[in-house]
Protein backbone atom coordinates (compact mmCIF):
# COMPACT_ATOMS: atom_id res chain seq x y z
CA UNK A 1 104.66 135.50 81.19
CA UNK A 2 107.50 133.87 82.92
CA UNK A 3 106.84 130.25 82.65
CA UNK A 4 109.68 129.42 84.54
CA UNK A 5 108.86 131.14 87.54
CA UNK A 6 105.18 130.09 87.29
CA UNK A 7 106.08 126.75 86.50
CA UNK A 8 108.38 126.84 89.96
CA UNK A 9 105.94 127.81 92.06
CA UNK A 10 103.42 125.57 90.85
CA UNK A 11 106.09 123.05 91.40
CA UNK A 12 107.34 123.95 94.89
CA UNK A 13 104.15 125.11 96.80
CA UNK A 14 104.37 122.91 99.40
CA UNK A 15 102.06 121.89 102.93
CA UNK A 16 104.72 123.41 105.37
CA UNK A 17 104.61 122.22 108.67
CA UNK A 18 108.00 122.23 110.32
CA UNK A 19 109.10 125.11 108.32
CA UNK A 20 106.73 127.55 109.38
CA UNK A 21 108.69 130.75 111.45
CA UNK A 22 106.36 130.74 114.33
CA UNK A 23 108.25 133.95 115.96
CA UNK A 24 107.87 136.22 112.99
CA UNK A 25 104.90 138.76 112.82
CA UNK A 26 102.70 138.62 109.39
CA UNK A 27 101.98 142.06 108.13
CA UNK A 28 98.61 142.97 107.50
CA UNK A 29 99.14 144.60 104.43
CA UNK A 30 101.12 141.41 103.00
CA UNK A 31 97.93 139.07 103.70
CA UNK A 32 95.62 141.33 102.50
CA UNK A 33 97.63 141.49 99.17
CA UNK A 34 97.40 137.91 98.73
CA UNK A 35 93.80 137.82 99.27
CA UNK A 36 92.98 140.75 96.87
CA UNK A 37 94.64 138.15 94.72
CA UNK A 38 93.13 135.32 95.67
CA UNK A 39 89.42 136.76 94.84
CA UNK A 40 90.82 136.45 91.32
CA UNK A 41 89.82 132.85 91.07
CA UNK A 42 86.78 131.53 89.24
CA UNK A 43 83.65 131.18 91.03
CA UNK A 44 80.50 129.32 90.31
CA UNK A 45 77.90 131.55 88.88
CA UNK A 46 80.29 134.44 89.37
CA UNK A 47 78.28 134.64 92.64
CA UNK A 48 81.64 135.72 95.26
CA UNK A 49 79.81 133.97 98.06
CA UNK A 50 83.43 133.95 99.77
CA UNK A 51 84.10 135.12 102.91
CA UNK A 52 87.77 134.95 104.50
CA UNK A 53 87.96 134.74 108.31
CA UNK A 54 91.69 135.66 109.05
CA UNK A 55 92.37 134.69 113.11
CA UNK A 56 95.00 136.86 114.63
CA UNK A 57 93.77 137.15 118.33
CA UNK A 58 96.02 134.69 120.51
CA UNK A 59 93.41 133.51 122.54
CA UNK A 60 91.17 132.63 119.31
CA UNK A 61 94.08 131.12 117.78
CA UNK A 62 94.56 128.93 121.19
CA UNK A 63 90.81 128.22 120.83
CA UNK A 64 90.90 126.97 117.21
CA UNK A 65 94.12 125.45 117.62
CA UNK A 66 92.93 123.36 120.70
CA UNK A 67 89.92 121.40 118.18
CA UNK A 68 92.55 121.17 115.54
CA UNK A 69 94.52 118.93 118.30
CA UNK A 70 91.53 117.44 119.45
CA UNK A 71 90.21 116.29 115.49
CA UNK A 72 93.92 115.53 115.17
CA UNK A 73 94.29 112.56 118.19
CA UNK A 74 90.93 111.33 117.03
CA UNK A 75 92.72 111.29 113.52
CA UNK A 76 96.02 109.89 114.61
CA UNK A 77 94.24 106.71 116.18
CA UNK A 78 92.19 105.74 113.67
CA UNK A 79 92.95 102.98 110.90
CA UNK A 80 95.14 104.81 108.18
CA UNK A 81 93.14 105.80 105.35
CA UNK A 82 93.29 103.70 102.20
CA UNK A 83 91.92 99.86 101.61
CA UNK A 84 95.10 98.45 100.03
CA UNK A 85 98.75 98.47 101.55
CA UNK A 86 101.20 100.81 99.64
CA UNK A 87 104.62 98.74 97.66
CA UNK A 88 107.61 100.08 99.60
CA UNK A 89 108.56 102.00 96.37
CA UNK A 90 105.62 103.98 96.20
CA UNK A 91 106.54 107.76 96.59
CA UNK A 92 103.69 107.93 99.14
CA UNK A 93 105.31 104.91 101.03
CA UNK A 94 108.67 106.38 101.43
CA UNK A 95 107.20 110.09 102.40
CA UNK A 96 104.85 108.68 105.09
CA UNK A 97 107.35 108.92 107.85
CA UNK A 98 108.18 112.70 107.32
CA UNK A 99 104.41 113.46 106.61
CA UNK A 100 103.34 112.00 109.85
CA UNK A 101 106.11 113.58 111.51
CA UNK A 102 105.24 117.00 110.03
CA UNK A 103 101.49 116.78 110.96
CA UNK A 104 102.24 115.84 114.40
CA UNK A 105 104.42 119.05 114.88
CA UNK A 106 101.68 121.02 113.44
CA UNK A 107 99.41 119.90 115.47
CA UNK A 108 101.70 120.51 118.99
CA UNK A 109 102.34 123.99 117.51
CA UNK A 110 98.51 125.35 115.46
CA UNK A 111 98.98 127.73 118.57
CA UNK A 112 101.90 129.24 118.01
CA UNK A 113 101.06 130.11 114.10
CA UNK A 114 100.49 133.94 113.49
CA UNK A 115 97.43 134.06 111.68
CA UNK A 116 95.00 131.30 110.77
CA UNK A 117 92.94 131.85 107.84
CA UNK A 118 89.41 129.68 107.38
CA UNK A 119 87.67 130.33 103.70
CA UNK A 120 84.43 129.98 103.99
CA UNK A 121 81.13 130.22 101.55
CA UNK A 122 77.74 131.55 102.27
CA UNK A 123 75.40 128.71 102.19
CA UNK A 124 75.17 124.62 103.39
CA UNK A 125 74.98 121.46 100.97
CA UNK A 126 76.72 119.05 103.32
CA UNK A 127 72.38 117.31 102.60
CA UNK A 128 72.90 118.09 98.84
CA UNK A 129 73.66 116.50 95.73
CA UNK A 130 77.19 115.56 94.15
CA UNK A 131 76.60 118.24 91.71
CA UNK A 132 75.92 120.74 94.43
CA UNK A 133 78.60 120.08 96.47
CA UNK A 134 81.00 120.11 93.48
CA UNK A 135 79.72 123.21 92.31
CA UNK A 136 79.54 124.77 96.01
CA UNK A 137 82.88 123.76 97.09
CA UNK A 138 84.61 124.61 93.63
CA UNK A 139 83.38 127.99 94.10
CA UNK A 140 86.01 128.96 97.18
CA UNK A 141 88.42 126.03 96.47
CA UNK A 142 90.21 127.43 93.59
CA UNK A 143 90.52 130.93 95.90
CA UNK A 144 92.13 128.97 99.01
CA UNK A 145 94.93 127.68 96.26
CA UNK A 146 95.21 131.11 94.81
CA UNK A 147 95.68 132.69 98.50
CA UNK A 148 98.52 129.56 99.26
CA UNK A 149 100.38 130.33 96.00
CA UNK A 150 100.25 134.02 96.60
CA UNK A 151 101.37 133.30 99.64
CA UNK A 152 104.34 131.30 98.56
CA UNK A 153 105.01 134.05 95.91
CA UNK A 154 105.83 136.87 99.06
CA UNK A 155 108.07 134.13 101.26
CA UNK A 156 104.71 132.58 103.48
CA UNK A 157 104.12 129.01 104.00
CA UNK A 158 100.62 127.62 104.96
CA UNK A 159 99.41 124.14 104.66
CA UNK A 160 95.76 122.92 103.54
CA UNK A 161 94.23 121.19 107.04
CA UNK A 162 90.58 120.14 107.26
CA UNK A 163 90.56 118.09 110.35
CA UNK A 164 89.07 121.11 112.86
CA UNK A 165 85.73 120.66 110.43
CA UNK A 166 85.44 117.98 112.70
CA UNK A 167 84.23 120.20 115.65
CA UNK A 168 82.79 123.23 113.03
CA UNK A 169 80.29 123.92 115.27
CA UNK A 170 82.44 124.84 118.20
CA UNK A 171 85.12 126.75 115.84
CA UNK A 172 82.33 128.67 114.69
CA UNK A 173 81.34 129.38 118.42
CA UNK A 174 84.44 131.09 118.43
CA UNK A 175 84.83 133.23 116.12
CA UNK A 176 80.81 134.31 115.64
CA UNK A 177 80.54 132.40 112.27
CA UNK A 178 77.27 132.24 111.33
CA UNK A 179 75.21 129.22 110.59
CA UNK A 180 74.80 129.60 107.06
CA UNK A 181 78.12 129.83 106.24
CA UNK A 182 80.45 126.15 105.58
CA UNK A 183 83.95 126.44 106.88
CA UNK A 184 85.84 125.21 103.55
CA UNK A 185 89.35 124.41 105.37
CA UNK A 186 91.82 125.75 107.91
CA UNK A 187 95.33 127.24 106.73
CA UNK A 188 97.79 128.28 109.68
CA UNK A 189 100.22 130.97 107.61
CA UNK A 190 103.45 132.37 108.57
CA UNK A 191 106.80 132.80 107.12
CA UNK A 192 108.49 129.82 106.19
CA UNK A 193 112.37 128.95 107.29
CA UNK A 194 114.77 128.36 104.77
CA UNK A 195 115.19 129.56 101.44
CA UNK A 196 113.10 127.26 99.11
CA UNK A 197 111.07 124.34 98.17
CA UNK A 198 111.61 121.35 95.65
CA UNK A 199 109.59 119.68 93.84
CA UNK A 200 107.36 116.32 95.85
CA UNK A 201 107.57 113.68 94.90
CA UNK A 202 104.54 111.91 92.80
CA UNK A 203 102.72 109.05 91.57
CA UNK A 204 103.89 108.18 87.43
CA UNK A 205 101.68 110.39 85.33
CA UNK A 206 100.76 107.36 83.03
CA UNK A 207 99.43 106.03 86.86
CA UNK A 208 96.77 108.75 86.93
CA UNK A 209 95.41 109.98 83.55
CA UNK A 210 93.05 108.03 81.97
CA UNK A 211 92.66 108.96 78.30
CA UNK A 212 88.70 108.62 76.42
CA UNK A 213 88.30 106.05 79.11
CA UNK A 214 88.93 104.66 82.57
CA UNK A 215 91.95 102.18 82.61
């Protein structure tokens, strides 16, 4: 195994926004690739309760890209998330700009994305316990990152959005999803502009591993 390369994509998969090509077709074939790969990942129970609903149709997309901007304002005006103000050195600090930025051009342009691709799992436990959730929702999480870094891998970008969950109900409407089934997240996916990624910047490790016992 190359560890380089695997190390590089780890390192450069990236939430693209402003970089996605929104006038260049995805192939069929190429997505379908990446999602042969992504049913790869571990799953809870080895149950494969997965189920990929990949949005081509325009008008769809319009539809499901209309509640993504209507989650997002709602979004936008509320307090920013977090109790405690961030030190102006803090790598989140000096990234908020350009992530705000980025989110509001993704939100003006969900439309405009070729495909839109919501992973899904067979079931409900939004009235269940912490250890069903966890094992519910790590049971199609680790697919969604597989299909992202597969998707890197071929040239795509896509970025990890949850806010349409918001109005589920009415997304589902949409595209026939049936009631049993929990919309995980929303990824728009097209080529990305440019040639590559670098690595984001991040919190100190020391900052966020706790060793034998929380610090």
């Amino acid at each position: 195994m190359d560890i380089s390369s695997v190390d590089h994509l780890l390192t450069t998969t990236r939430s693209v926004r402003r970089r996605l090509d929104f006038e260049r077709p995805v192939e069929r074939k190429v997505l379908e690739e990446c999602l042969e790969l992504a049913l790869q990942a571990p799953t809870g129970s080895n149950l494969q309760q997965w189920r990929f609903v990949v949005v081509s149709d325009a008008d769809r997309r319009k539809q499901i890209a209309d509640l993504y901007r209507r989650a997002f304002m709602i979004y936008a005006s509320a307090p920013p998330p977090g109790d405690q103000p961030l030190a102006s050195d803090d790598p989140r600090a000096t990234q908020r700009d350009k992530v705000v930025t980025s989110a509001v051009h993704l939100a003006d342009n969900m439309h405009r994305c070729p495909l839109l691709v919501i992973p899904c799992y067979e079931g409900r436990v939004e009235n269940s316990g912490a250890l069903a959730q966890a094992s519910f929702y790590g049971s199609i999480l680790p697919a969604a990152w597989s299909l992202m870094l597969a998707l890197r891998s071929r040239g795509l970008g896509s970025a990890w959005t949850t806010l349409h969950l918001m109005f589920e109900k009415e997304a589902a409407a949409v595209l026939g999803i049936p009631d049993n089934i929990t919309q995980t997240c929303l990824l728009p996916v097209a080529y990305f502009l440019g040639d590559d990624f670098k690595p984001a910047k991040r919190l100190p490790l020391e900052q966020v591993v706790n060793w034998d016992h929380w610090q």
